[in-house]
Each structure stands twice: as C-alpha cells, then as structure tokens.
C-alpha atoms as a PDB file:
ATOM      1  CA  UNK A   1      -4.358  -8.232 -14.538  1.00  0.00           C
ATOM      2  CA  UNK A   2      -2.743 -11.074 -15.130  1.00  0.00           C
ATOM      3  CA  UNK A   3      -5.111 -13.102 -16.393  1.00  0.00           C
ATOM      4  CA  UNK A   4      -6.023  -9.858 -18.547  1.00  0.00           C
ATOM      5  CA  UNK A   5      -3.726 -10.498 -20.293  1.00  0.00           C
ATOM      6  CA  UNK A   6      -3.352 -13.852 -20.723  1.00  0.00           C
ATOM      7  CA  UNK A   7      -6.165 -13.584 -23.314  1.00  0.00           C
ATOM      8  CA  UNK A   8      -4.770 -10.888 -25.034  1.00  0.00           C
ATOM      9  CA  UNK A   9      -2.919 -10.798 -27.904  1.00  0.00           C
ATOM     10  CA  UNK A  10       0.966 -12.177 -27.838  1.00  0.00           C
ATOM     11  CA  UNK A  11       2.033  -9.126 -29.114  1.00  0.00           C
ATOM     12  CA  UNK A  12       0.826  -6.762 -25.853  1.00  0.00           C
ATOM     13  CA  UNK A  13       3.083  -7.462 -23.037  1.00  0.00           C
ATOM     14  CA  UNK A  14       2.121  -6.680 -19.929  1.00  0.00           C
ATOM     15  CA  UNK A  15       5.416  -5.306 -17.560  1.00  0.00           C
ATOM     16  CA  UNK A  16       5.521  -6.207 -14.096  1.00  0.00           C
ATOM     17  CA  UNK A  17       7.178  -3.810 -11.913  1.00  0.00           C
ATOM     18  CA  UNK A  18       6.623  -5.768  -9.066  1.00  0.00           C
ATOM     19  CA  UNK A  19       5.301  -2.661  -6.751  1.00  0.00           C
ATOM     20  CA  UNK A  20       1.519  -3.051  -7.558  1.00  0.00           C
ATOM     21  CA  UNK A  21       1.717  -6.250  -5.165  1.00  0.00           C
ATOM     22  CA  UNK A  22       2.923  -4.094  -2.347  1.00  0.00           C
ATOM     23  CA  UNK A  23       1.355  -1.359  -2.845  1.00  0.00           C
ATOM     24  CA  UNK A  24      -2.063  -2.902  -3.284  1.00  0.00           C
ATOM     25  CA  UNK A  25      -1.672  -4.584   0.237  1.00  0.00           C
ATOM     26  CA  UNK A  26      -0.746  -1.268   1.969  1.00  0.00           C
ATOM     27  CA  UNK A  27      -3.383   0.330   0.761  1.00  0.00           C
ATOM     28  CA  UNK A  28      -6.086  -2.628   2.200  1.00  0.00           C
ATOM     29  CA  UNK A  29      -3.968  -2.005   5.465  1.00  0.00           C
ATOM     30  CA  UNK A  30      -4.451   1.450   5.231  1.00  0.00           C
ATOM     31  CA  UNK A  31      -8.171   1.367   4.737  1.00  0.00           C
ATOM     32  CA  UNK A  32      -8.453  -1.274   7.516  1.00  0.00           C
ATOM     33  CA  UNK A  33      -6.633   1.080  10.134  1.00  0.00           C
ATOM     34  CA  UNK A  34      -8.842   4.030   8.647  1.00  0.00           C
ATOM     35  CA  UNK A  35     -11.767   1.948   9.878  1.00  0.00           C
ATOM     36  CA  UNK A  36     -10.507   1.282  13.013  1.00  0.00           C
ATOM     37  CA  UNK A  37      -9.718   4.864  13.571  1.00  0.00           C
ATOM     38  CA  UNK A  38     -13.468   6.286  12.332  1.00  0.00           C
ATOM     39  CA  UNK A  39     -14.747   3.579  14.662  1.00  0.00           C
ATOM     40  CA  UNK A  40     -13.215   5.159  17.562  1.00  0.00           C
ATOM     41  CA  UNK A  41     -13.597   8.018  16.538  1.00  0.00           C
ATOM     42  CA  UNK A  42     -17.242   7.498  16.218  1.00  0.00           C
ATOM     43  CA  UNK A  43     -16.992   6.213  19.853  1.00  0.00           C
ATOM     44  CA  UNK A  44     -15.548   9.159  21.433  1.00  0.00           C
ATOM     45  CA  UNK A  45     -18.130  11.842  19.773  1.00  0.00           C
ATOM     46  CA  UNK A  46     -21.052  10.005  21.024  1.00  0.00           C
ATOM     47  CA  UNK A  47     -20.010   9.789  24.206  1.00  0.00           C
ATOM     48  CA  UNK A  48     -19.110  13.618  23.969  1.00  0.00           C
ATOM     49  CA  UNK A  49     -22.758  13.981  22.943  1.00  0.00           C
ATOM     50  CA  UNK A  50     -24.711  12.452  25.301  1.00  0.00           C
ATOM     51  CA  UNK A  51     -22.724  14.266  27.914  1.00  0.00           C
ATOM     52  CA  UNK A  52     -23.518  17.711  26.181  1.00  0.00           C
ATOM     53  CA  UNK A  53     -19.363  18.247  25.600  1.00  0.00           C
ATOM     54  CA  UNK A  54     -19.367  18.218  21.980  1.00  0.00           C
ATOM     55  CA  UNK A  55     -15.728  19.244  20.569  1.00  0.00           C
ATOM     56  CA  UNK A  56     -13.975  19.280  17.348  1.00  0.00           C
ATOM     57  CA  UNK A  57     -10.684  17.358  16.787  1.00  0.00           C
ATOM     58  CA  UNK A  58      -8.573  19.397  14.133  1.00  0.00           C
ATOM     59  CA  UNK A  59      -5.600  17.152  14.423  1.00  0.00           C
ATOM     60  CA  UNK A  60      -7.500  13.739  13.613  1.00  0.00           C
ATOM     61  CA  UNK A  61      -8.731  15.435  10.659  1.00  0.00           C
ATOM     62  CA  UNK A  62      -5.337  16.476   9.633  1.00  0.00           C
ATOM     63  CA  UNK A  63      -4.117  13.400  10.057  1.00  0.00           C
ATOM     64  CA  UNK A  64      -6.955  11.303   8.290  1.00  0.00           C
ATOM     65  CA  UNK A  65      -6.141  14.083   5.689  1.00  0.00           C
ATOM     66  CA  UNK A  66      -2.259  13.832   5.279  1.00  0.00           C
ATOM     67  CA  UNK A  67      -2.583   9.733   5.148  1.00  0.00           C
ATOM     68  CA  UNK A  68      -5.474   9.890   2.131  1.00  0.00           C
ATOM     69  CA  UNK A  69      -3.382  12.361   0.195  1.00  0.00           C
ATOM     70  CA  UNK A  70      -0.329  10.766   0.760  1.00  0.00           C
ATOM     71  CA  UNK A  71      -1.983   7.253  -0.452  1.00  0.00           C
ATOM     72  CA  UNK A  72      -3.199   8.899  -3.272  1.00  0.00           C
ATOM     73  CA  UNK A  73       0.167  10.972  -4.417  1.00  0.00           C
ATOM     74  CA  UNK A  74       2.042   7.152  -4.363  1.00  0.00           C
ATOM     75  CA  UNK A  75      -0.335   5.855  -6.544  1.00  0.00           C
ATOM     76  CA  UNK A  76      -0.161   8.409  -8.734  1.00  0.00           C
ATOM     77  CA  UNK A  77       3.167   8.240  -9.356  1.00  0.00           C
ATOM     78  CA  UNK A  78       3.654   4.787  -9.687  1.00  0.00           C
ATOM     79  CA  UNK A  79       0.982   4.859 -12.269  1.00  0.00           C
ATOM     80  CA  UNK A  80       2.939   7.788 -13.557  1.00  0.00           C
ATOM     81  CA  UNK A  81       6.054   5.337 -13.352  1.00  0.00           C
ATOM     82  CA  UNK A  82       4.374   2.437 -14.334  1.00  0.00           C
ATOM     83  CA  UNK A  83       3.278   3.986 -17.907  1.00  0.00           C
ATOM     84  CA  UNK A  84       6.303   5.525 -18.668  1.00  0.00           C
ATOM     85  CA  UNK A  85       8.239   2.425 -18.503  1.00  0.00           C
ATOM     86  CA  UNK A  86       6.213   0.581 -20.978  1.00  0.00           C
END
C-alpha cells in the first residue's frame, strides 16, 4: 500500500494505524495452523474409512467455524476503524 501511494497524488495521505502489520501476519498464522489442522484432519477420516468406522466430528467443525468468523469480524472492524479515522 505503501508504495500505492507513493505515486499518488501529495494531496491523498495515506494513515497508518499500525494494526494492518499485525493483523496481516496473524491471519498467515492462522491459515497456516488451519492447514495443519485439515491435514490431520484429513488423516484421521481416512484411516476411519478404510477401517469401515466413519464418524462425524461436530466440535472440529465448530471450532474451524468460531476461528474463521472470528478472523473475519476483526477485520471487519478494523476496516470499519480504519475508514472512519481518515
């Protein structure tokens, strides 16, 4: 973004909040756990299918669930944030 607006008029300032940084490397972390978690995931349902025990897991869905939405809510509001203070 920053070199964004380098280029751009003198006039548009661009205001750093100094969140985006953060936030931007939690949510790589986040989707690099996610993998790990849908790789063992993956794991543990084909083993329960070539032994013929096939089972759901509510609670890993929940939880994949509650993580994504929570993500998602932060960046909204610090966009929300973000915009209002400019």
């Amino acid at each position: 973004m920053r070199e964004m607006s380098s280029g751009a008029s003198q006039a548009m300032r661009v205001r750093h909040t100094g969140i985006s940084e953060v936030l931007g490397e939690c949510m790589n972390g986040l989707g690099g756990v996610l993998t790990v978690f849908a790789a063992w995931r993956y794991r543990v349902v084909n083993r329960a299918i070539e032994r013929g025990e096939i089972e759901a897991d509510p609670r890993m869905v929940m939880a994949i669930t509650v993580i994504i939405l929570t993500a998602a809510v932060a960046v909204i509001v610090y966009m929300i944030i973000s915009v209002a203070a400019v």
